[in-house]
Protein backbone atom coordinates (compact mmCIF):
# COMPACT_ATOMS: atom_id res chain seq x y z
CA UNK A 1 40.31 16.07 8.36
CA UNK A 2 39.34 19.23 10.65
CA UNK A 3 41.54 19.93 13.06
CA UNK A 4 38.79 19.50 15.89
CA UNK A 5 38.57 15.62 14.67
CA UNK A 6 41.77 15.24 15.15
CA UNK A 7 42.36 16.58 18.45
CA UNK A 8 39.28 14.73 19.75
CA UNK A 9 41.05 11.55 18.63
CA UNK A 10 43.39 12.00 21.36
CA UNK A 11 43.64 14.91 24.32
CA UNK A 12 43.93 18.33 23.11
CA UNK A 13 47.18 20.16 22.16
CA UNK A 14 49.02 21.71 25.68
CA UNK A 15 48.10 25.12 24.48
CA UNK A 16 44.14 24.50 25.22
CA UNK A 17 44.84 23.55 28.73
CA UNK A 18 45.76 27.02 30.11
CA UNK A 19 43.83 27.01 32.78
CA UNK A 20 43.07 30.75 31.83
CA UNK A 21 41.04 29.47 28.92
CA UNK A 22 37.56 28.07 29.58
CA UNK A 23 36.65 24.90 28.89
CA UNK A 24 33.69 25.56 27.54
CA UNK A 25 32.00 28.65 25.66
CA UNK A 26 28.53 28.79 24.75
CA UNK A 27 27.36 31.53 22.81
CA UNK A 28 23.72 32.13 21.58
CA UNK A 29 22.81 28.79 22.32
CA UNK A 30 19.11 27.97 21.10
CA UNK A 31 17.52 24.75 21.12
CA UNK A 32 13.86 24.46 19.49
CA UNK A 33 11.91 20.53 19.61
CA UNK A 34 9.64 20.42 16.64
CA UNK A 35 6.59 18.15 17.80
CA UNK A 36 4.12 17.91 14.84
CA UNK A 37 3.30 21.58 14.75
CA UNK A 38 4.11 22.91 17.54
CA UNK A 39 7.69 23.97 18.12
CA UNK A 40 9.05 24.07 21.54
CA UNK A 41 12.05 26.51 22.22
CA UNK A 42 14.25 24.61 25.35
CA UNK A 43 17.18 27.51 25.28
CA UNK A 44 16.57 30.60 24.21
CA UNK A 45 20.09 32.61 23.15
CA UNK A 46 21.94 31.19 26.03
CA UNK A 47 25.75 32.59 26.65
CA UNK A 48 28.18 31.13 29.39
CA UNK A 49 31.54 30.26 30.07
CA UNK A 50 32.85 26.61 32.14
CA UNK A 51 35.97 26.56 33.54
CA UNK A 52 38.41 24.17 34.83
CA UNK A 53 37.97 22.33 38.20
CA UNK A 54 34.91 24.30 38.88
CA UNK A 55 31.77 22.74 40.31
CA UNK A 56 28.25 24.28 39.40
CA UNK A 57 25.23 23.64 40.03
CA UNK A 58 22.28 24.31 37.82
CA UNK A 59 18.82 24.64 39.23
CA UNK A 60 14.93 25.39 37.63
CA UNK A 61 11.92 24.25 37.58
CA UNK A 62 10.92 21.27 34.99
CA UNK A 63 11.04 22.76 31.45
CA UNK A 64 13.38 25.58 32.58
CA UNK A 65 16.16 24.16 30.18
CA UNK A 66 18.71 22.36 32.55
CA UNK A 67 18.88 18.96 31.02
CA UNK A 68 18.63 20.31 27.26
CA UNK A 69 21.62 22.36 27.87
CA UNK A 70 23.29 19.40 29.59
CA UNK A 71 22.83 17.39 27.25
CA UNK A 72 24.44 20.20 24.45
CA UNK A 73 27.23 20.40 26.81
CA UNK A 74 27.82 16.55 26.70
CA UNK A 75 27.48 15.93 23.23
CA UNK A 76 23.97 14.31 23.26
CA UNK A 77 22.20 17.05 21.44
CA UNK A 78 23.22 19.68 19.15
CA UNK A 79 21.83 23.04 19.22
CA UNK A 80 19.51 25.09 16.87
CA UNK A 81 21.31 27.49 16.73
CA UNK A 82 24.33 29.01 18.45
CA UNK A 83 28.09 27.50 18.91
CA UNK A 84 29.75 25.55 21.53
CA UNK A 85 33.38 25.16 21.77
CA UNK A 86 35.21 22.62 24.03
CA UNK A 87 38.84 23.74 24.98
CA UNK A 88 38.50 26.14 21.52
CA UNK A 89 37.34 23.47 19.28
CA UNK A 90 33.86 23.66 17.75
CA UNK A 91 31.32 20.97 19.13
CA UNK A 92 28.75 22.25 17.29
CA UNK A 93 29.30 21.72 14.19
CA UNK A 94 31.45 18.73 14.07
CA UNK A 95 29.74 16.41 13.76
CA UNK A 96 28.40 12.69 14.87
CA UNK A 97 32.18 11.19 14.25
CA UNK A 98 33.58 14.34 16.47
CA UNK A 99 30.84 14.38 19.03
CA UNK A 100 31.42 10.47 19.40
CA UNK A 101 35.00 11.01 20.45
CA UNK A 102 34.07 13.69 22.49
CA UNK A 103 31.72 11.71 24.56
CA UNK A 104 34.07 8.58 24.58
CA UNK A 105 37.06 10.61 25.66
CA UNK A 106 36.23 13.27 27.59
CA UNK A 107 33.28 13.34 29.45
CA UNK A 108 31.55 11.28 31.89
CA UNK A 109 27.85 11.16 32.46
CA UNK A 110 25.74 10.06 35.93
CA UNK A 111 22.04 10.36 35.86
CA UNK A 112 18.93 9.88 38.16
CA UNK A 113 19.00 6.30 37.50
CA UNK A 114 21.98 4.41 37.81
CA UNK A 115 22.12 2.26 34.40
CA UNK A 116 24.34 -0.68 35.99
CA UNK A 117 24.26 -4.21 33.99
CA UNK A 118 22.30 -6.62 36.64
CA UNK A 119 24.75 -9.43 35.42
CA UNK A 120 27.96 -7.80 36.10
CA UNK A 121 29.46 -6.60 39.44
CA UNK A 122 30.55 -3.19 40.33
CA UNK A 123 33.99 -3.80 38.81
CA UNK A 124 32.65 -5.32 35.91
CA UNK A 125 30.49 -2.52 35.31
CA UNK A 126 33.31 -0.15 35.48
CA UNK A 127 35.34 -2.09 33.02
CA UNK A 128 32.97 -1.65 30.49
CA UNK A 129 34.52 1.89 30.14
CA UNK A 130 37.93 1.30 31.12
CA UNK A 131 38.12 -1.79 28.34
CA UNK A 132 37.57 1.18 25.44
CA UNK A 133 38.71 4.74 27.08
CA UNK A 134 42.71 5.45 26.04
CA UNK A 135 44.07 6.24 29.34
CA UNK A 136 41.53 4.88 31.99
CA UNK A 137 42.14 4.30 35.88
CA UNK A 138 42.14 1.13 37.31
CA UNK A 139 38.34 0.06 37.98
CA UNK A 140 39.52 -0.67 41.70
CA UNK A 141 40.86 2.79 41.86
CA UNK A 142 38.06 4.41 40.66
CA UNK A 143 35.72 2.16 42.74
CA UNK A 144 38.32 3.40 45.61
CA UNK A 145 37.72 7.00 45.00
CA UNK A 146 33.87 6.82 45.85
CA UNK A 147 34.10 4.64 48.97
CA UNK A 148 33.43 1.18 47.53
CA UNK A 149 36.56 -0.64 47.65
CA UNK A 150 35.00 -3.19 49.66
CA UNK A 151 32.17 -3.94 47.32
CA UNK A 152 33.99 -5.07 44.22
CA UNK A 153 32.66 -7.91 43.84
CA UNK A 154 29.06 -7.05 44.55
CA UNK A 155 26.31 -7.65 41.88
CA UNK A 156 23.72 -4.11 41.21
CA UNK A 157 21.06 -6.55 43.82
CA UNK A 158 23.25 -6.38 46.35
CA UNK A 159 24.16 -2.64 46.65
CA UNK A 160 22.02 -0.15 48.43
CA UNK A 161 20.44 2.60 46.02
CA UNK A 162 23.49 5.44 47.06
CA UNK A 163 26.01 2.32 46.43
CA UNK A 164 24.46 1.54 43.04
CA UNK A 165 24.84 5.34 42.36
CA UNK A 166 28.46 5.55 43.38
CA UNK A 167 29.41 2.44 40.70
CA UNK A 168 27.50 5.25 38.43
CA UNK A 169 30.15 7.90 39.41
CA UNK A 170 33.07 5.63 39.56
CA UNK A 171 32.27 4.46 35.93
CA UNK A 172 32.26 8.55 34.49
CA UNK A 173 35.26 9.05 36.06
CA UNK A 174 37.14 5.60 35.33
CA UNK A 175 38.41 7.19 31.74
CA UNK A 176 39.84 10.57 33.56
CA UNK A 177 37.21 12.75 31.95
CA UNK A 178 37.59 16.62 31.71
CA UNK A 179 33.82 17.10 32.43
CA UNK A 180 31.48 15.41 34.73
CA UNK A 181 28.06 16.04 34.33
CA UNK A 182 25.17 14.84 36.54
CA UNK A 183 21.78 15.07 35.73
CA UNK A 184 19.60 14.81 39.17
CA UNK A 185 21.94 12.08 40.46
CA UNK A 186 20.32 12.35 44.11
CA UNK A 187 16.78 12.27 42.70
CA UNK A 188 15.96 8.91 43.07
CA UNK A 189 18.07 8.75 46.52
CA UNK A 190 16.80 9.21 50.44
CA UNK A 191 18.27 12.45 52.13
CA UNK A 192 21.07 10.53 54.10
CA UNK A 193 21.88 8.36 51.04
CA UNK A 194 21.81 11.63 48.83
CA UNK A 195 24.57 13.70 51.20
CA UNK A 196 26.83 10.40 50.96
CA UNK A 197 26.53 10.91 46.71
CA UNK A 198 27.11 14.80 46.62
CA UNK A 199 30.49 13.60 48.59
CA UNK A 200 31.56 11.33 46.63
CA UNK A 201 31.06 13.95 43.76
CA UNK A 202 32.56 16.93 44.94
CA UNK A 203 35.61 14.66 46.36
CA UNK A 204 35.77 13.90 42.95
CA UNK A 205 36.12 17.12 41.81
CA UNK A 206 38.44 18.55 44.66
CA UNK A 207 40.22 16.12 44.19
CA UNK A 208 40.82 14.85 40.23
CA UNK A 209 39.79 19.19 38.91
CA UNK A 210 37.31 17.86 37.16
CA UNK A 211 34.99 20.62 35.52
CA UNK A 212 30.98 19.20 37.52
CA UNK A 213 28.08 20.25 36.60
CA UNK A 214 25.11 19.17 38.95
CA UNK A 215 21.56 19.85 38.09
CA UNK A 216 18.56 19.53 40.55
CA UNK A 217 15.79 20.71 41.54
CA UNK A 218 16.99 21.19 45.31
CA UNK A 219 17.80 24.74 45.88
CA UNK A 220 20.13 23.36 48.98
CA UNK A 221 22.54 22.20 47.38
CA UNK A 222 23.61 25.52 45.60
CA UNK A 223 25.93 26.06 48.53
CA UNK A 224 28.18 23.26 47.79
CA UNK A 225 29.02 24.98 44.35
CA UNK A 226 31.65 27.66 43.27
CA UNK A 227 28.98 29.11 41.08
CA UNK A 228 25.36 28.98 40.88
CA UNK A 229 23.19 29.26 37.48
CA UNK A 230 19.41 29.73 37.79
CA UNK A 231 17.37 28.97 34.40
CA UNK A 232 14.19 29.73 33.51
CA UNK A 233 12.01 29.38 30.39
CA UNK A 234 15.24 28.35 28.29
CA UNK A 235 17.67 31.76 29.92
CA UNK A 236 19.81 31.91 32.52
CA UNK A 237 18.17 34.37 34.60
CA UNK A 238 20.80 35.10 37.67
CA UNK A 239 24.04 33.88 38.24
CA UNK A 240 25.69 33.34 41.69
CA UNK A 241 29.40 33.28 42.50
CA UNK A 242 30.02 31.64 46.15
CA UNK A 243 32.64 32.78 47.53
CA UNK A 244 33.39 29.08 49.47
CA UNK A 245 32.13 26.26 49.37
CA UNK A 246 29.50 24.41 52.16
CA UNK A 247 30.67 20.92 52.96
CA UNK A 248 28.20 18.87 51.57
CA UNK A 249 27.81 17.55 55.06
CA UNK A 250 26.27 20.48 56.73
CA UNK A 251 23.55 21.63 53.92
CA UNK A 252 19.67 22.55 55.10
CA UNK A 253 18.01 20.15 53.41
């Protein structure tokens, strides 16, 4: 078996947690959609480096490229061309099996919509991850971590929009991922309801290192990040290092 299915199976070897060494490095990343004859090119030669604890923020117009290379860096997609390497072993040619355990083990995912099971209350939705991840949190602690300790026992119809969203980030984080990635996650909420989400996500972060990665649309909230990546037509076209952080609280929306 290659060695990057076996450290998937488990977390990686101590030497690939220096926190010198990236997490991630892209390199010549391409992504091409073939729709009937027409082929659409998503990331064009894309190369980039994520390291640990940071929190960036990707913004771009629709059909810049943000979600396709989200979704390379969580294991949904595979690229055209190019390699990706998580914590120096290749994701991009691993395969399904490797990219499985990958996604199972160490990343967590929150998008626009929130994806909770009606039937089941906010713990109960958590515990669907905790029940299969190897070393998970407590579904009360991770509820606890996003300010909804007191809604446990609350069914998806009786949370507000930001609370439903918060379940969202306390399920990604319930198995202790490495990466959080969040596509839009404030897209669907009010302005008020949107601030109390980007806490609860970079409290996350401050607070567990978890490498975030935020897209939107919302040029605001590129203050709350350490770094800043602007895409356009499938490249990263600037690149902005901020040298501290805005609390959430205080960005011009």
């Amino acid at each position: 078996m290659p060695r990057h299915q076996q450290t998937l199976d488990q977390k990686p070897p101590k030497h690939a947690l220096a926190a010198t060494q990236p997490i991630f490095e892209a390199r010549g990343l391409r992504k091409v959609y073939h729709t009937g004859e027409l082929d659409v090119v998503a990331l064009q030669g894309v190369d980039l480096d994520f390291h640990p604890g940071e929190l960036v923020v990707l913004l771009g117009a629709s059909g810049s490229g943000k979600s396709t290379l989200l979704n390379i860096l969580g294991g949904l997609d595979i690229p055209t061309a190019g390699t990706l390497r998580y914590k120096g072993w290749d994701l991009s040619g691993g395969g399904e099996r490797t990219l499985t355990q990958f996604r199972r083990n160490c990343v967590g995912f929150v998008f626009q919509f929130y994806n909770l099971i009606p039937s089941l209350t906010a713990r109960e939705n958590v515990a669907l991850i905790t029940d299969i991840a190897p070393d998970p949190m407590k579904p009360e602690d991770a509820l606890d971590r996003v300010g909804l300790s007191h809604r446990l026992d609350h069914f998806p119809s009786q949370l507000s929009g930001g609370e439903q969203q918060r379940v969202a980030i306390a399920r990604a984080i319930a198995k202790k991922p490495e990466v959080l990635l969040c596509d839009e996650p404030t897209g669907a909420l009010d302005v008020t309801t949107g601030i109390t989400v980007l806490e609860a996500i970079e409290r996350i972060n401050r607070e567990l290192g978890t490498l975030t990665v935020v897209i939107t649309h919302n040029a605001a909230m590129a203050a709350m990040a350490d770094r800043v990546l602007h895409l356009s037509d499938g490249h990263i076209v600037k690149e902005i290092h901020n040298e501290q952080r805005v609390d959430v609280t205080t960005l011009q929306w």
